[in-house]
N, C-alpha and C. Protein backbone atom coordinates (compact mmCIF):
# COMPACT_ATOMS: atom_id res chain seq x y z
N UNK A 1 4.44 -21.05 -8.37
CA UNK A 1 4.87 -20.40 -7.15
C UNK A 1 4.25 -21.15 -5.97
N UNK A 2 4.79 -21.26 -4.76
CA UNK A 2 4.66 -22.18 -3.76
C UNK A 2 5.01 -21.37 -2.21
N UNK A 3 4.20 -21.53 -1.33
CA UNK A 3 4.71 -21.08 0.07
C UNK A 3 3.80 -22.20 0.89
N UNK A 4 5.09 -22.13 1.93
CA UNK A 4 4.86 -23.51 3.40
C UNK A 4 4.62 -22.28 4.17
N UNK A 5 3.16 -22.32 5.09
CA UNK A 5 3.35 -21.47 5.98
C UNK A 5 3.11 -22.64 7.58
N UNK A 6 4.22 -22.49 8.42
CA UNK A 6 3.79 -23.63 9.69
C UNK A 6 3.87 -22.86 10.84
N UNK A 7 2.80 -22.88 11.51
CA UNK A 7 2.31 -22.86 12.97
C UNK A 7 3.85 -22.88 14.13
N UNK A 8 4.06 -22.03 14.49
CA UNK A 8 5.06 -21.83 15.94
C UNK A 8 4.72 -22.43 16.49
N UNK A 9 4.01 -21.54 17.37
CA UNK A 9 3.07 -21.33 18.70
C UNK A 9 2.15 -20.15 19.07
N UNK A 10 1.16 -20.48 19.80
CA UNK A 10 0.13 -19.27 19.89
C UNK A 10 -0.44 -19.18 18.18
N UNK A 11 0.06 -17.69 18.19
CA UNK A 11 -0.53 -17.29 17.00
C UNK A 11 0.69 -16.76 16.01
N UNK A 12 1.77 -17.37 16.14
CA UNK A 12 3.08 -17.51 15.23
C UNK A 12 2.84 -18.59 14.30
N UNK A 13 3.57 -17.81 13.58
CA UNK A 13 3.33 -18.28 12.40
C UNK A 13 5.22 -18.19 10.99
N UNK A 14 5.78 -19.37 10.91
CA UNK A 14 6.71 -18.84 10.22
C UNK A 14 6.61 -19.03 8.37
N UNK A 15 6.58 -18.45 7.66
CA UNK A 15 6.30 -18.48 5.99
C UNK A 15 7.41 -18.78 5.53
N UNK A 16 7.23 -19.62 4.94
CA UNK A 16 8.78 -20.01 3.87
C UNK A 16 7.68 -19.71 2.66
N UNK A 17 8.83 -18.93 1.97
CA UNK A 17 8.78 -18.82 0.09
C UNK A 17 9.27 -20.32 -0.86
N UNK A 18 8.80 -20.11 -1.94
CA UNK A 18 9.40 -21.27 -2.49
C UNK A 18 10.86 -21.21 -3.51
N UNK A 19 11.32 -19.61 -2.83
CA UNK A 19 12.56 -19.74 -3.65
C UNK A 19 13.26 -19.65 -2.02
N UNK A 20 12.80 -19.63 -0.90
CA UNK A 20 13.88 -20.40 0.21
C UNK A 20 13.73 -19.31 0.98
N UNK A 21 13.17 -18.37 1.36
CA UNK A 21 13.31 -17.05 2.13
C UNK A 21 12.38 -17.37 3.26
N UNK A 22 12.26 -16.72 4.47
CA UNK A 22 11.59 -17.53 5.11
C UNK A 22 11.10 -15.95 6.03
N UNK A 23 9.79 -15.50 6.66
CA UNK A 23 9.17 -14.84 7.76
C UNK A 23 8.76 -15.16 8.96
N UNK A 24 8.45 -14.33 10.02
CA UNK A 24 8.15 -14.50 10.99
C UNK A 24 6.32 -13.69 10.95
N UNK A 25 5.28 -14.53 10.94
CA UNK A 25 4.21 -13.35 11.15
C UNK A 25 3.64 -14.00 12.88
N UNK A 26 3.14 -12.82 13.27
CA UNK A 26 2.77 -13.14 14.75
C UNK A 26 1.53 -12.08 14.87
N UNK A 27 0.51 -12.30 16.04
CA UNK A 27 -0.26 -11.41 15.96
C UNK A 27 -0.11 -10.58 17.15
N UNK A 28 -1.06 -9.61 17.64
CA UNK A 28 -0.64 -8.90 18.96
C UNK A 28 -1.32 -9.51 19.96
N UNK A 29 -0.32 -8.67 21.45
CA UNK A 29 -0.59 -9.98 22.31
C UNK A 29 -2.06 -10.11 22.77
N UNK A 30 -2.91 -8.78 22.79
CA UNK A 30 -4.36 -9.18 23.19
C UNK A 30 -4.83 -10.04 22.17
N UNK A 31 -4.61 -10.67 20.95
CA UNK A 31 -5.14 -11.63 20.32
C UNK A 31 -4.42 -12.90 20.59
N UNK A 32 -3.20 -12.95 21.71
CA UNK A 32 -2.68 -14.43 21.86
C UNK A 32 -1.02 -14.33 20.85
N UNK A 33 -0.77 -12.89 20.41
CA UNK A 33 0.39 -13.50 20.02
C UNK A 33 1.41 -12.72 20.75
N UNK A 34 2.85 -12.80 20.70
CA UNK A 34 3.91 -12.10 21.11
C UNK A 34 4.64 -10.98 20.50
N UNK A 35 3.94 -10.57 19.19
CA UNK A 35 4.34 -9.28 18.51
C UNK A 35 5.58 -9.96 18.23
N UNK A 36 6.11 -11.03 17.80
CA UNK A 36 7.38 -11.48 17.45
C UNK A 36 7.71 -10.83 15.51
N UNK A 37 6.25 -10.81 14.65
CA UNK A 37 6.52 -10.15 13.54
C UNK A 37 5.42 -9.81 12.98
N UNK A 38 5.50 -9.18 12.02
CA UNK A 38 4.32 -8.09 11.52
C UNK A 38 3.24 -9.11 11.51
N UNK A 39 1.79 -8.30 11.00
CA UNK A 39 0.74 -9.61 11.12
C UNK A 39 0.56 -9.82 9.39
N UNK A 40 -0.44 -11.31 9.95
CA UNK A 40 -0.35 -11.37 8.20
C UNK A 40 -0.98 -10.67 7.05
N UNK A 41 -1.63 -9.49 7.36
CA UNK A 41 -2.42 -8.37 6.56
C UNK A 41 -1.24 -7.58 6.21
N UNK A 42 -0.44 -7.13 7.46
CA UNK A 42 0.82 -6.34 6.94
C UNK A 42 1.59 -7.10 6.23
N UNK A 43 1.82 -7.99 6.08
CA UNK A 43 2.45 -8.51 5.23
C UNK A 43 1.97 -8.54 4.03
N UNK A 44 0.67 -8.66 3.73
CA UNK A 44 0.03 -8.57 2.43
C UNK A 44 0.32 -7.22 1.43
N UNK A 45 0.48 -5.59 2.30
CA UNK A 45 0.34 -4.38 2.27
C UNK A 45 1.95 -4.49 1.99
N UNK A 46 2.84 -5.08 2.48
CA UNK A 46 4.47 -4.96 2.13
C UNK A 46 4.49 -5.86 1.24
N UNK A 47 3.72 -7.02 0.70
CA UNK A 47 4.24 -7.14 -0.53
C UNK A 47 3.68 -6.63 -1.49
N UNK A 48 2.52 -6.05 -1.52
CA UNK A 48 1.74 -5.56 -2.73
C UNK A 48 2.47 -3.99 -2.93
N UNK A 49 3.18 -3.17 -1.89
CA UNK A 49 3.95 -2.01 -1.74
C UNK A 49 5.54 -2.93 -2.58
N UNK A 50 6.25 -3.66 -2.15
CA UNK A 50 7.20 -4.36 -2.53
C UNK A 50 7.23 -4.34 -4.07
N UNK A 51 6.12 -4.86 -4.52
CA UNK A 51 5.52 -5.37 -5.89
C UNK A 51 5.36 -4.30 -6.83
N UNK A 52 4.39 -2.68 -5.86
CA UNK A 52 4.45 -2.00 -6.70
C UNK A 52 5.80 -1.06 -7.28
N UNK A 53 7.09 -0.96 -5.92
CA UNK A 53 8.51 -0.51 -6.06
C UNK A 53 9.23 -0.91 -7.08
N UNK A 54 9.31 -2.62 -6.95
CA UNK A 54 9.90 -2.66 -7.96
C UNK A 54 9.61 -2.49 -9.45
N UNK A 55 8.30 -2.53 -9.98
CA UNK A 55 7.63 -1.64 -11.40
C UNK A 55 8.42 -1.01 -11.55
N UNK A 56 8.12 0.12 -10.38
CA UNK A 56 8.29 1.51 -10.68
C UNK A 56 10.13 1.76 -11.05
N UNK A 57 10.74 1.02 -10.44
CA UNK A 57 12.22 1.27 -9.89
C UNK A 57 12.84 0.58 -11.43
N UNK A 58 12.25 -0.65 -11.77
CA UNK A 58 12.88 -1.52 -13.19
C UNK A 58 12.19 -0.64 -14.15
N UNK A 59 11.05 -0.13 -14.03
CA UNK A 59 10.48 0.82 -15.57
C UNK A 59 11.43 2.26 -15.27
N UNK A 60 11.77 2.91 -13.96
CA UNK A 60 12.66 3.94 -14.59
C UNK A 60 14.01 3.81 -14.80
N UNK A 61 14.44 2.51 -14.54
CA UNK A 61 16.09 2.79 -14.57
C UNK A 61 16.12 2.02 -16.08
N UNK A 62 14.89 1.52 -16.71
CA UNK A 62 14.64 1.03 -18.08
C UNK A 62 14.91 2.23 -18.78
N UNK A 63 14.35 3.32 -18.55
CA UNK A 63 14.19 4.26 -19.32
C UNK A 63 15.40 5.32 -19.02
N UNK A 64 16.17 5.17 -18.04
CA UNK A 64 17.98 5.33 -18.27
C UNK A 64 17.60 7.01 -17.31
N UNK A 65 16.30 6.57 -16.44
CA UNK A 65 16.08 7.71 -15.07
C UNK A 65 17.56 7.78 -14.75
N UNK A 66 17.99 8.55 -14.02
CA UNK A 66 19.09 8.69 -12.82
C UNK A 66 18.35 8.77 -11.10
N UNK A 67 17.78 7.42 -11.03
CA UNK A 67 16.73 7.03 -9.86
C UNK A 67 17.98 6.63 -8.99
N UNK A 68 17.74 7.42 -7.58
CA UNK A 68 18.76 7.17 -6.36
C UNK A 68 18.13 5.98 -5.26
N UNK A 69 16.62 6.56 -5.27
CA UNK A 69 16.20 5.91 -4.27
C UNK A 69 14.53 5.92 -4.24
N UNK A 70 14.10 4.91 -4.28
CA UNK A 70 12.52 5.04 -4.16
C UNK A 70 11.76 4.75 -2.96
N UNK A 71 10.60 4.75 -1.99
CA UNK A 71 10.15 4.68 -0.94
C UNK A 71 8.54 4.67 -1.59
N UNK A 72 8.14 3.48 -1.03
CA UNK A 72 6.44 3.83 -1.22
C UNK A 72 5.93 3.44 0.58
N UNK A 73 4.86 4.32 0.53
CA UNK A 73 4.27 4.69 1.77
C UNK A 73 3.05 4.12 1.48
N UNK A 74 2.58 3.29 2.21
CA UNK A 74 1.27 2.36 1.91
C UNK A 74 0.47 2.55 3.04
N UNK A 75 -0.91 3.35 2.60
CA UNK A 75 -1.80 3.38 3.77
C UNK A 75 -2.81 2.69 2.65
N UNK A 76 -3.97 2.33 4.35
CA UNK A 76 -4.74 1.15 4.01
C UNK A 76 -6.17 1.53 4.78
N UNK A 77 -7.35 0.73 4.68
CA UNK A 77 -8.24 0.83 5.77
C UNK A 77 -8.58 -0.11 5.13
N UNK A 78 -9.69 -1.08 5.86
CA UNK A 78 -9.75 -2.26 6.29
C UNK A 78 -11.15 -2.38 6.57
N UNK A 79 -12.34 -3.08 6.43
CA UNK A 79 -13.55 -3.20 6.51
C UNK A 79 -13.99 -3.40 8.32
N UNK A 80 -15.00 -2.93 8.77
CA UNK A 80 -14.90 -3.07 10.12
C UNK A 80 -15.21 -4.61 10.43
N UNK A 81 -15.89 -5.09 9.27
CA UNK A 81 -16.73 -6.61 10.33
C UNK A 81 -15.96 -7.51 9.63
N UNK A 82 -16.26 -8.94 9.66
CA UNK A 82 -15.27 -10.03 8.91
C UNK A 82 -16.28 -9.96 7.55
N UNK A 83 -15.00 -10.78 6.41
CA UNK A 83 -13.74 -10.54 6.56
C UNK A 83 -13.26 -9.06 6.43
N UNK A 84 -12.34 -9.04 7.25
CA UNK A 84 -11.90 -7.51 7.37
C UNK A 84 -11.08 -7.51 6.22
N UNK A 85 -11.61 -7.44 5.08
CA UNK A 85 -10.79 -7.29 3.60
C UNK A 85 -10.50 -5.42 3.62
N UNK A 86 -9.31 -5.23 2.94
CA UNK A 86 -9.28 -4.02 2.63
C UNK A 86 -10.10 -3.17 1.61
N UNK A 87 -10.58 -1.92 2.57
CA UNK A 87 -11.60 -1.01 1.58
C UNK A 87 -10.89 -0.39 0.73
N UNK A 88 -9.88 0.05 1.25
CA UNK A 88 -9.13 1.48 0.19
C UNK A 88 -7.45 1.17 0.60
N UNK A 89 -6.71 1.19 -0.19
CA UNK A 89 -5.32 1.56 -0.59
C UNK A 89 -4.94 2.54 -0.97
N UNK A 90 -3.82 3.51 -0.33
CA UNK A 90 -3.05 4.25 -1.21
C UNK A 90 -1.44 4.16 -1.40
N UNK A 91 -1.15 4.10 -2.56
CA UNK A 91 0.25 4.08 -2.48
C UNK A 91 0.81 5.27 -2.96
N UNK A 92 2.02 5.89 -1.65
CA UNK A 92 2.34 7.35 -1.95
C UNK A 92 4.17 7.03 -2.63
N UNK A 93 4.41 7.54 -3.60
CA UNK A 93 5.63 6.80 -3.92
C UNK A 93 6.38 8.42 -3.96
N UNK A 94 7.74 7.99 -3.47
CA UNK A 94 8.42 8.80 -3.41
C UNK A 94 9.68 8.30 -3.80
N UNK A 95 9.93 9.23 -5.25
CA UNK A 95 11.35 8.92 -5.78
C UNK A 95 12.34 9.76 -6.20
N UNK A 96 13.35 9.30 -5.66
CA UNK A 96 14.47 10.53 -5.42
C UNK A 96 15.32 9.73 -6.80
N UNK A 97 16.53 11.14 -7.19
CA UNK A 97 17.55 10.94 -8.27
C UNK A 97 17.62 12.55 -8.76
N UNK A 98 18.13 12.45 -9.75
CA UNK A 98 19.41 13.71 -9.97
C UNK A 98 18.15 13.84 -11.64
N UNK A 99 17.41 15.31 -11.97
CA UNK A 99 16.72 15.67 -12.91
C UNK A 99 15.37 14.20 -13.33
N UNK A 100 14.89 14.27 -12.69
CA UNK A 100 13.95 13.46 -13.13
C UNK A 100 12.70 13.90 -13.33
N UNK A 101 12.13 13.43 -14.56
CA UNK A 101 11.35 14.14 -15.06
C UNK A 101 9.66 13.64 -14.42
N UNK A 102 8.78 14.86 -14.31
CA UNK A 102 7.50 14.51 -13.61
C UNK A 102 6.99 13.49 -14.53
N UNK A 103 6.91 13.46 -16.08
CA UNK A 103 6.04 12.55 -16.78
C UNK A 103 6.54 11.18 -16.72
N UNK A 104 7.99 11.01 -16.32
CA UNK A 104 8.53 9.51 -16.38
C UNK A 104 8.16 9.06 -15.31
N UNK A 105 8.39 10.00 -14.41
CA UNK A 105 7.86 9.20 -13.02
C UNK A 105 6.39 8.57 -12.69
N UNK A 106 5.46 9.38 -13.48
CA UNK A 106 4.35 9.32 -13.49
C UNK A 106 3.85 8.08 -14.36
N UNK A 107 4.93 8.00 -15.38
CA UNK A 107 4.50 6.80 -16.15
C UNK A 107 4.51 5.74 -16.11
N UNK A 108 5.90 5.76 -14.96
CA UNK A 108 6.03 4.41 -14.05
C UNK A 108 5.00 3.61 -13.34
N UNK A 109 4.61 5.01 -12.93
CA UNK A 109 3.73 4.69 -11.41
C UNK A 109 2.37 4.32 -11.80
N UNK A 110 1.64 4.86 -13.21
CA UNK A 110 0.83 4.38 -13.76
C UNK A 110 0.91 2.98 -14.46
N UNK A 111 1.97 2.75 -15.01
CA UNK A 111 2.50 1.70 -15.59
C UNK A 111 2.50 0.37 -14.71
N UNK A 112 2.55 0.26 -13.19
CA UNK A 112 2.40 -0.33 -12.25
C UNK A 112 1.45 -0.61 -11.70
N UNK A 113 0.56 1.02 -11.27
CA UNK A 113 -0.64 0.38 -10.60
C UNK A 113 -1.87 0.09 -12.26
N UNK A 114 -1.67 -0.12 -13.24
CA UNK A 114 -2.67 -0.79 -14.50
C UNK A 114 -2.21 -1.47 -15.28
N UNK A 115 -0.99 -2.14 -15.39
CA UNK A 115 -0.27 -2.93 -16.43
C UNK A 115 0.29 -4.46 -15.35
N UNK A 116 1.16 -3.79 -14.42
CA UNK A 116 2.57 -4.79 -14.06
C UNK A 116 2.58 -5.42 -12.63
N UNK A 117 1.81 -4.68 -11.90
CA UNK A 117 1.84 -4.94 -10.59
C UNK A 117 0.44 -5.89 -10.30
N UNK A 118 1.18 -7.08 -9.69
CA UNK A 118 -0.64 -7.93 -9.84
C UNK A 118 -0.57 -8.12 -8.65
N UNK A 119 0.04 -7.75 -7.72
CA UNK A 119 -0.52 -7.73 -6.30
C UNK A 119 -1.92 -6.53 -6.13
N UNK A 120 -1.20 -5.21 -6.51
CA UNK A 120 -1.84 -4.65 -5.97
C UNK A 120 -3.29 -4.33 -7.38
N UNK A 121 -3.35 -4.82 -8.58
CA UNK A 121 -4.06 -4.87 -9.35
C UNK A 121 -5.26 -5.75 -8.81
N UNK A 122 -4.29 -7.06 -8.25
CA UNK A 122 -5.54 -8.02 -7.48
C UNK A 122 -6.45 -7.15 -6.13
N UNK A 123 -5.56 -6.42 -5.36
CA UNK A 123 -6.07 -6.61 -4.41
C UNK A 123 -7.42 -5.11 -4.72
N UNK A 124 -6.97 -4.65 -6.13
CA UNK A 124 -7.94 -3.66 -6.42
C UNK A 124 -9.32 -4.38 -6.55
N UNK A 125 -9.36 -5.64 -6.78
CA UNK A 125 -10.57 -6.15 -7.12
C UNK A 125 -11.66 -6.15 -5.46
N UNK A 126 -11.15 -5.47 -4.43
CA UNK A 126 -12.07 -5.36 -3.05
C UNK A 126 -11.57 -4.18 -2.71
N UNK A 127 -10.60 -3.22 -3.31
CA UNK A 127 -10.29 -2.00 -2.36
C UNK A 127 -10.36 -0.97 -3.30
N UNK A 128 -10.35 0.39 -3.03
CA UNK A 128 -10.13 2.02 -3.85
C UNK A 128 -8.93 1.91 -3.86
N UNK A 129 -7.86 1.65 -5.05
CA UNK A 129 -6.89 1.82 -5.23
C UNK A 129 -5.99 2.93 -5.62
N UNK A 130 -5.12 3.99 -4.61
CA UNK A 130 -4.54 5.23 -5.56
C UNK A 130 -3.80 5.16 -5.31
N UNK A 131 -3.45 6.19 -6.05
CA UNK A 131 -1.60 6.20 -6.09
C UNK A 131 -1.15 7.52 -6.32
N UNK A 132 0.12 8.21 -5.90
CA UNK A 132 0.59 9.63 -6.22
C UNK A 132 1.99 8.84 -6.20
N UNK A 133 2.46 10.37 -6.31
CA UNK A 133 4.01 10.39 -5.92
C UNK A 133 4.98 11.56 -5.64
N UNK A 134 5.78 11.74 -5.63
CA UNK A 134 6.67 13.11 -4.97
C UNK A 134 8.24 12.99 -5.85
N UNK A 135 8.84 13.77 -5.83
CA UNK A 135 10.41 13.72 -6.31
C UNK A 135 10.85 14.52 -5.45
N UNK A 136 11.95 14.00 -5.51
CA UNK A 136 13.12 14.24 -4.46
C UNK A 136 14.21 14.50 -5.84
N UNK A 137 15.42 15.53 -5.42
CA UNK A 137 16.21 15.69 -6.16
C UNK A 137 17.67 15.38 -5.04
N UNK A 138 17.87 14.34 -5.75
CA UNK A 138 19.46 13.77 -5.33
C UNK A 138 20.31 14.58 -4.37
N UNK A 139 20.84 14.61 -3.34
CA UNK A 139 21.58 15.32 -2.76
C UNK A 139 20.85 16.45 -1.63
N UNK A 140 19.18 16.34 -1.49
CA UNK A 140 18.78 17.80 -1.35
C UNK A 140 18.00 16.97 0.10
């Protein structure tokens, strides 16, 4: 796996992936940037949230869920002094579909944050990592 990340201007910054996808990260403007795109911590928190969705979303529609729609809500805190590595993570997952059962969902979500997900497995190695979740029933 491979990423080009090159310098804008200021404190822009654009990321190419190495399968061709490309970002905008920028910082805010009292640090010199133009808020042109998220910074690069948030970006870390959307892919390790990204990383843990799809687990969850390919282990229940594996198991033949009737999953409509999933949402994970990623809160964070952040060490006060440098490096400002993250202290604690939570990921709140919320997944909607038509009879879904609490233990599948749960097994997913476990199945992700201790088996499948190595973003956010890695980033457990400096932060309190948790996780819940909620159901939503299709239509409601």
């Amino acid at each position: 796996m491979k990423a080009r990340i090159k310098w804008i201007e200021n404190v822009a910054f654009v990321g190419e992936s190495g399968s061709g996808h490309a970002l905008v990260m920028d910082g805010a403007p009292e640090g010199g940037g133009r808020n042109l795109g998220p910074r690069p911590m948030e970006t870390l928190l959307i892919g390790a949230g990204g990383c843990a969705a799809y687990d969850v979303v390919y282990i229940l529609r594996r198991g033949r869920a009737a999953i409509t729609d999933c949402v994970v809500e990623v809160d964070a805190e952040r060490a006060a002094t440098d490096p400002k590595v993250f202290t604690k993570i939570h990921f709140h997952f919320v997944v909607t579909g038509s009879a879904l059962k609490p233990a599948q969902v749960e097994r997913a979500v476990h199945l992700s944050a201790e088996k499948y997900c190595s973003a956010s497995i890695m980033l457990g190695k400096t932060a309190a990592v948790t996780h819940d979740f909620e159901i939503r029933e299709a239509g409601n």
